[in-house]
Protein backbone atom coordinates (compact mmCIF):
# COMPACT_ATOMS: atom_id res chain seq x y z
CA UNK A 1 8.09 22.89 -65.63
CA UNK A 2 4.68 20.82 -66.07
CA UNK A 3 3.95 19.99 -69.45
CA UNK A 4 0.36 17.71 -69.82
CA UNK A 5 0.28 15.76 -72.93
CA UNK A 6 -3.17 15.42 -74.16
CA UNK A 7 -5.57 14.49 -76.97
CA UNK A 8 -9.40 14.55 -77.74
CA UNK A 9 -9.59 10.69 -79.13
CA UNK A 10 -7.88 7.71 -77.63
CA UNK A 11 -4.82 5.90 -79.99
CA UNK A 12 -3.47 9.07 -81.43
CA UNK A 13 -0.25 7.70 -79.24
CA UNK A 14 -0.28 10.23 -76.36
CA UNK A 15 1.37 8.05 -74.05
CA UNK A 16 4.32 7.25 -76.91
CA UNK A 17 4.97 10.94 -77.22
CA UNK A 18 4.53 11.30 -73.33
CA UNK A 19 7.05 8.38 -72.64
CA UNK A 20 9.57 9.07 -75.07
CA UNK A 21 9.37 12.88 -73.95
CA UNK A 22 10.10 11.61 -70.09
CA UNK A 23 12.35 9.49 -71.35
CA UNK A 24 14.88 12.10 -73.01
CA UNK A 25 14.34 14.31 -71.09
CA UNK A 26 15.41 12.42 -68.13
CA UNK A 27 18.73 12.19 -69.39
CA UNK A 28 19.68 15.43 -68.12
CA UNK A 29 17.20 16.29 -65.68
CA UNK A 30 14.93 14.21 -63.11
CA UNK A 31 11.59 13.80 -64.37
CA UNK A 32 8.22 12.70 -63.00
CA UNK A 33 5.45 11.01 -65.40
CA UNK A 34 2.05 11.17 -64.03
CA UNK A 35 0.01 8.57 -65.55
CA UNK A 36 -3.45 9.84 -65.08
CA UNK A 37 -5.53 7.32 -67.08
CA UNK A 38 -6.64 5.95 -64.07
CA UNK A 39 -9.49 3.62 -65.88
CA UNK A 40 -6.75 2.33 -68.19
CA UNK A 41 -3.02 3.07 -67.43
CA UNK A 42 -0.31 2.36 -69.57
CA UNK A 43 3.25 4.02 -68.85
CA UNK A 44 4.55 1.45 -66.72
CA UNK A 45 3.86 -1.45 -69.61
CA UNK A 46 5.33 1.17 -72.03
CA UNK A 47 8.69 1.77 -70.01
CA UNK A 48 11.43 -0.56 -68.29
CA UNK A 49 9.93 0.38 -65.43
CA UNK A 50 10.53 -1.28 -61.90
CA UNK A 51 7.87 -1.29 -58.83
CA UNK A 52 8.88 0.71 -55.90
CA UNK A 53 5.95 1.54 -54.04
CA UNK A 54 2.19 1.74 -53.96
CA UNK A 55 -0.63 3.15 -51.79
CA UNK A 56 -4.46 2.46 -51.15
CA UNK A 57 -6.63 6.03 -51.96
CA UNK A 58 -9.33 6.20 -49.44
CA UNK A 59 -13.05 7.38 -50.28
CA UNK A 60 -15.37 8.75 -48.16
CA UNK A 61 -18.53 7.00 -46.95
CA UNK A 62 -20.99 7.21 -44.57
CA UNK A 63 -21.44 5.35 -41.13
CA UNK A 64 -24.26 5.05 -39.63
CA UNK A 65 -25.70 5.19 -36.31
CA UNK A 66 -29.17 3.61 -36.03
CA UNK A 67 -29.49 4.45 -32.46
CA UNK A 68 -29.94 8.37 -33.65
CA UNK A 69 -31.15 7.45 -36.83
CA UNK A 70 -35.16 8.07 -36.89
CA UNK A 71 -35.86 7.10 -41.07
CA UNK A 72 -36.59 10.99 -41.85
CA UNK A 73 -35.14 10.29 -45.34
CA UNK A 74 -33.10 13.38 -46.00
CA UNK A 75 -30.13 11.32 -46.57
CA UNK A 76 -31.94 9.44 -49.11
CA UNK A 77 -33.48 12.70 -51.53
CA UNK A 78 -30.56 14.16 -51.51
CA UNK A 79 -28.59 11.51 -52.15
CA UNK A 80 -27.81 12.21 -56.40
CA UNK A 81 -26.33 8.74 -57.11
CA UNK A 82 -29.21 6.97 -55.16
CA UNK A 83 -27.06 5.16 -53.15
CA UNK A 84 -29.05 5.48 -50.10
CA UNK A 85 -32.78 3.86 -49.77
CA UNK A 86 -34.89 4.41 -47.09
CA UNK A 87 -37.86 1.83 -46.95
CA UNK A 88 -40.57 2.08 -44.48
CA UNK A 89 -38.03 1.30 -41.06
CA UNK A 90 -35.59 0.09 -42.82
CA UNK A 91 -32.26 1.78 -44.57
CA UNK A 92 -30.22 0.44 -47.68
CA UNK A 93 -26.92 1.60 -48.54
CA UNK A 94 -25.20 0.86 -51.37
CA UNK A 95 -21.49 1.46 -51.07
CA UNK A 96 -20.56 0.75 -55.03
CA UNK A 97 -22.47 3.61 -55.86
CA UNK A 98 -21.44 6.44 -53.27
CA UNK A 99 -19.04 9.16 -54.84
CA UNK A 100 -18.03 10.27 -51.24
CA UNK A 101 -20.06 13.61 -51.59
CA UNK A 102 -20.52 13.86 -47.71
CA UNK A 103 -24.46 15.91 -48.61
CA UNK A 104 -25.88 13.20 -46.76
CA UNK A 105 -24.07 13.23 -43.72
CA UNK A 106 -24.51 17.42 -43.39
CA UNK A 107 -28.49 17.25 -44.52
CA UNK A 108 -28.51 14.68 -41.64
CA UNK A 109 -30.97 16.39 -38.77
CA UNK A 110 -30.24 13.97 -36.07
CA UNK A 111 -26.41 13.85 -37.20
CA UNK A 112 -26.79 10.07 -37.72
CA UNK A 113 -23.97 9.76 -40.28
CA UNK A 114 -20.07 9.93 -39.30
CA UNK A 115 -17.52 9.18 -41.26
CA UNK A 116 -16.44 6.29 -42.96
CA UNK A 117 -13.91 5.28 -45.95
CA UNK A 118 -13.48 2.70 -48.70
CA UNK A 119 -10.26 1.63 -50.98
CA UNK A 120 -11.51 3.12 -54.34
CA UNK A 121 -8.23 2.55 -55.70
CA UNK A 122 -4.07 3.00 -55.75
CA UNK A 123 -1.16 5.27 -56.24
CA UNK A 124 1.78 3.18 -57.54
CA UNK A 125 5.35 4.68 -57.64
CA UNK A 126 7.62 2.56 -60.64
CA UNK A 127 11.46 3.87 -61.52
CA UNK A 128 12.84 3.99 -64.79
CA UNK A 129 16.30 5.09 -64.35
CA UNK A 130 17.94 7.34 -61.46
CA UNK A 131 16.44 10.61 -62.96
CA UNK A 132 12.83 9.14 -64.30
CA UNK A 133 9.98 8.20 -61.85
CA UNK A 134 6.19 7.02 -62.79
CA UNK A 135 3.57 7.94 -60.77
CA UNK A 136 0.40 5.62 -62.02
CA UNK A 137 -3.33 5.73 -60.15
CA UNK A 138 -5.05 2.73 -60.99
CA UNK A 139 -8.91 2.79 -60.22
CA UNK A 140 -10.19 -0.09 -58.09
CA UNK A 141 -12.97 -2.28 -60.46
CA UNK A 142 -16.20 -1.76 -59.84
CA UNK A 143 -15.75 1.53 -58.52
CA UNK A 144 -17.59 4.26 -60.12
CA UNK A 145 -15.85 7.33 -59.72
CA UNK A 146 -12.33 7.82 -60.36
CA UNK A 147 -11.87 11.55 -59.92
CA UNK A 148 -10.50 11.16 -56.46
CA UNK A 149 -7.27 9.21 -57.75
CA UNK A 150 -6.98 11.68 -60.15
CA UNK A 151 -6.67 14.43 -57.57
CA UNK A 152 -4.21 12.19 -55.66
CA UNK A 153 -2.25 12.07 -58.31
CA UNK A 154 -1.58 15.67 -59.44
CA UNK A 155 -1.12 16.85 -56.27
CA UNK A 156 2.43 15.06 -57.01
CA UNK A 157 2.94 18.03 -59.34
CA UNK A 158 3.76 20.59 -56.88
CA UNK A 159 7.04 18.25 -56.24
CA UNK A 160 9.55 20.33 -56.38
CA UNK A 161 12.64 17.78 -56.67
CA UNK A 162 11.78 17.52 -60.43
CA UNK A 163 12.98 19.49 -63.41
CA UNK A 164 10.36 18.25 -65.48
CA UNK A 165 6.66 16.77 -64.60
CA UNK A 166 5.07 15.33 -67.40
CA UNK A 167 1.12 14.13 -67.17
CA UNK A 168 -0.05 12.39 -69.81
CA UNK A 169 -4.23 12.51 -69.06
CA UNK A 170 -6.92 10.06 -70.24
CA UNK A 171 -8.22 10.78 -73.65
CA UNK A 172 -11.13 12.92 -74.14
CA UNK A 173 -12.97 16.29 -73.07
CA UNK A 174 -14.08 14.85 -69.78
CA UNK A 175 -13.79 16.45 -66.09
CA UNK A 176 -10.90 14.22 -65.61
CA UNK A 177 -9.02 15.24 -68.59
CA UNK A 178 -9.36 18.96 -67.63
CA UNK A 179 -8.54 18.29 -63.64
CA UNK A 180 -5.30 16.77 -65.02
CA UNK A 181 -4.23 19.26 -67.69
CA UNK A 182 -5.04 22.52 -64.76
CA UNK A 183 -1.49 22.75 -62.76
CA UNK A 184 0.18 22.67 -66.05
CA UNK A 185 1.93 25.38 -67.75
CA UNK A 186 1.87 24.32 -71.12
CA UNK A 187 0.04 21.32 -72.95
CA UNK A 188 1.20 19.47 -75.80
CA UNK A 189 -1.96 17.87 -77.83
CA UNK A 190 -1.37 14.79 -79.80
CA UNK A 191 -3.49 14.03 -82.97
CA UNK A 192 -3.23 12.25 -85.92
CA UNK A 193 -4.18 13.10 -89.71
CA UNK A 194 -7.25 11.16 -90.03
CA UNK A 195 -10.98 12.97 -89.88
CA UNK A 196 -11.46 11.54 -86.13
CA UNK A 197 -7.97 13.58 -84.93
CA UNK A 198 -9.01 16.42 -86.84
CA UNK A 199 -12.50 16.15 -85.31
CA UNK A 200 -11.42 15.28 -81.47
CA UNK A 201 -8.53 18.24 -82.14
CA UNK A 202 -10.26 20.21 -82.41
CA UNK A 203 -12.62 19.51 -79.24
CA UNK A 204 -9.45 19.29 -77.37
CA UNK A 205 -8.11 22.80 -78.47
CA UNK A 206 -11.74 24.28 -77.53
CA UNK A 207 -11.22 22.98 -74.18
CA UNK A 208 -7.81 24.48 -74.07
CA UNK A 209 -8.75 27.86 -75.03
CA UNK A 210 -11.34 28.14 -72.34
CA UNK A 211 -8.94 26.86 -69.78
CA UNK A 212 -6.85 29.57 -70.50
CA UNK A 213 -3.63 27.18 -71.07
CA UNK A 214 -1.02 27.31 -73.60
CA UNK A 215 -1.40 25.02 -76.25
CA UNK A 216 1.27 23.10 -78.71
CA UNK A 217 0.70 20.56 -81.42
CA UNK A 218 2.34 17.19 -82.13
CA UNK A 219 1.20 15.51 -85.17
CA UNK A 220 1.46 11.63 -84.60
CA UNK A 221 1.55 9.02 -87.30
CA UNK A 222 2.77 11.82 -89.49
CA UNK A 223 2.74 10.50 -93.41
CA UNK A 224 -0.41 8.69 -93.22
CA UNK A 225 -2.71 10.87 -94.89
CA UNK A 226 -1.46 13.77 -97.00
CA UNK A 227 -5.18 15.51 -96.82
CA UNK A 228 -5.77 15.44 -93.56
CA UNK A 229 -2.15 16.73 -92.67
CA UNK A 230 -3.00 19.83 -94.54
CA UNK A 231 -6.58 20.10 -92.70
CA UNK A 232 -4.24 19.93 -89.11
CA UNK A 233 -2.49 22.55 -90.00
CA UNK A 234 -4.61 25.24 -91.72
CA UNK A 235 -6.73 24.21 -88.29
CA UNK A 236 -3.27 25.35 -86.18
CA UNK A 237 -2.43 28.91 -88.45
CA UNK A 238 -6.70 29.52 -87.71
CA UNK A 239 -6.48 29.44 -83.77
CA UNK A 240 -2.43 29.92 -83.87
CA UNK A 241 -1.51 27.07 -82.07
CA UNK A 242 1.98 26.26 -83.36
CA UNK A 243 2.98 22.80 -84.22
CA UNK A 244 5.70 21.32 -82.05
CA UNK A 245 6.60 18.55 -83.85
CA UNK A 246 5.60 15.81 -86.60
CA UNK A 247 6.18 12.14 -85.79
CA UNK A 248 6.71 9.95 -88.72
CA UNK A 249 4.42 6.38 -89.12
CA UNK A 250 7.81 4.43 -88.96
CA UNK A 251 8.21 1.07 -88.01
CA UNK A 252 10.87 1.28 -86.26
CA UNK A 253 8.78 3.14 -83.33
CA UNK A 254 6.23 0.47 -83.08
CA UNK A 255 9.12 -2.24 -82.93
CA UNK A 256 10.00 -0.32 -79.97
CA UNK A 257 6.41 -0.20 -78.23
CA UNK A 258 6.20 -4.10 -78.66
CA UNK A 259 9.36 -4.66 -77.15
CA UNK A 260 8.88 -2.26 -74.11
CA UNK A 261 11.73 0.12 -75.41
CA UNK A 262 12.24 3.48 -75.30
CA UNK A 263 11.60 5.16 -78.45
CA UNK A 264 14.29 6.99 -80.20
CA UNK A 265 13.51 9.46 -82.32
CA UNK A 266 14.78 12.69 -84.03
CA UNK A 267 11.52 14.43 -83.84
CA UNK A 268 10.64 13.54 -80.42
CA UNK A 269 14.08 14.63 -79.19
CA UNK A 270 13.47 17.81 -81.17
CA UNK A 271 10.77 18.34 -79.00
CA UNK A 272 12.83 17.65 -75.44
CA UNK A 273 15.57 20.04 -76.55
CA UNK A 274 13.19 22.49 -77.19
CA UNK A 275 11.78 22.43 -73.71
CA UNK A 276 15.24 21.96 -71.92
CA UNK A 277 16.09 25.02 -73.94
CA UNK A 278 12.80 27.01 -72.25
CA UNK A 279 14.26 26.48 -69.00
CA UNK A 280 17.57 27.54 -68.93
């Protein structure tokens, strides 16, 4: 099963719930957590976790061959992130700024361009505990686009020697958010009661509902604002998205984050027996 845990705003504690949820749950099954914040990931620091392995991701870019090359300036127009200049006889390219596209290298009318590639980033494998593996992309810096890694990465879902795949995305609404949530079959979403989790839930759940994907609720920080629990869920009966679960504000889970522990909870393990349930 492939569960992405999700959430319009950043700090709502996505990657808690994700964490702790791989975490039970790999006490009876083997689980994979995809950490797909590649601009800012997190799992690894959150979890005991040990370095196995890790892996450049290649990019495409273009090579070119001035011998053929006759300063047309195709390459250049329809180049979108302007990463290719021509001026007069000469030709600039600017590597930081090529997303890999490949447009200039088929507009090309004297096929001058071949292909190249460039490290844009890594795939790093870390293990928890026999049954619990992280998969982490980390995006190069400097590097403007990161939805390559991301695409790396969930191709990991379709492993098939897991019980459970868990992706915890970036936050937001963005391309990379919905990339990551696609392969799953259900996603959780993580919010808190204040009026930005109510606002950015409900961005989140429009997103899902276009999708197409089942959607769950976990209420983070649960007990911090008596208001704004009540606006969460009269928002969940209106779209009938049912409420997984409700994590207390408890100190005893943020003595845990400091001190790179994982959290132990009765709500979050309410929420792993419910899915272990699902797939027997």
């Amino acid at each position: 099963m492939i569960i992405s845990v999700t959430g319009g705003k950043g700090g709502t504690g996505k990657s808690t719930i994700a964490t702790s949820l791989a975490y039970y749950l790999s006490q009876n099954n083997k689980v994979l957590l995809i950490d797909a914040d590649v601009e800012c990931p997190n799992d690894n620091l959150i979890l005991p976790a040990e370095l196995k392995e890790r892996r450049n991701v290649e990019q495409f870019i273009p090579k070119f061959d001035m011998d053929k090359c006759n300063y047309c300036g195709e390459c250049s127009r329809n180049c979108k992130e302007h990463a290719i200049i021509i001026a007069r006889d000469r030709l600039l390219f600017f590597p930081e700024q090529c997303t890999g596209c490949k447009v200039c290298m088929i507009v090309c009318p004297k096929k001058a361009i071949s292909k190249d590639s460039k490290t844009i980033g890594e795939i790093i494998t870390y293990y928890v505990n026999k049954n619990l593996t992280i998969k982490t992309g980390v995006l190069k810096p400097g590097v403007e686009e990161s939805s390559p890694i991301v695409s790396e990465l969930i191709k990991e879902a379709d492993n098939n020697n897991y019980d459970f795949t868990i992706i915890d995305t970036a936050a937001g609404t963005h391309c990379n958010v919905i990339k990551a949530i696609l392969p799953s079959d259900e996603a959780i979403l993580v919010t808190e009661p204040t009026p930005l989790g109510l606002n950015d839930l409900k961005l989140i759940a429009g997103v899902i509902k276009e999708i197409k994907k089942k959607a769950k609720v976990v209420i983070n920080k649960f007990g911090l604002s008596k208001e704004y629990e009540n606006k969460i869920e009269e928002f969940c009966r209106k779209e009938g998205i049912e409420i997984l679960g409700r994590v207390n504000y408890d100190e005893r889970i943020r003595n845990s984050y400091i001190n790179k522990e994982p959290i132990i909870d009765q709500s979050i393990n309410k929420i792993g027996d419910y899915y272990e349930r699902r797939t027997y």
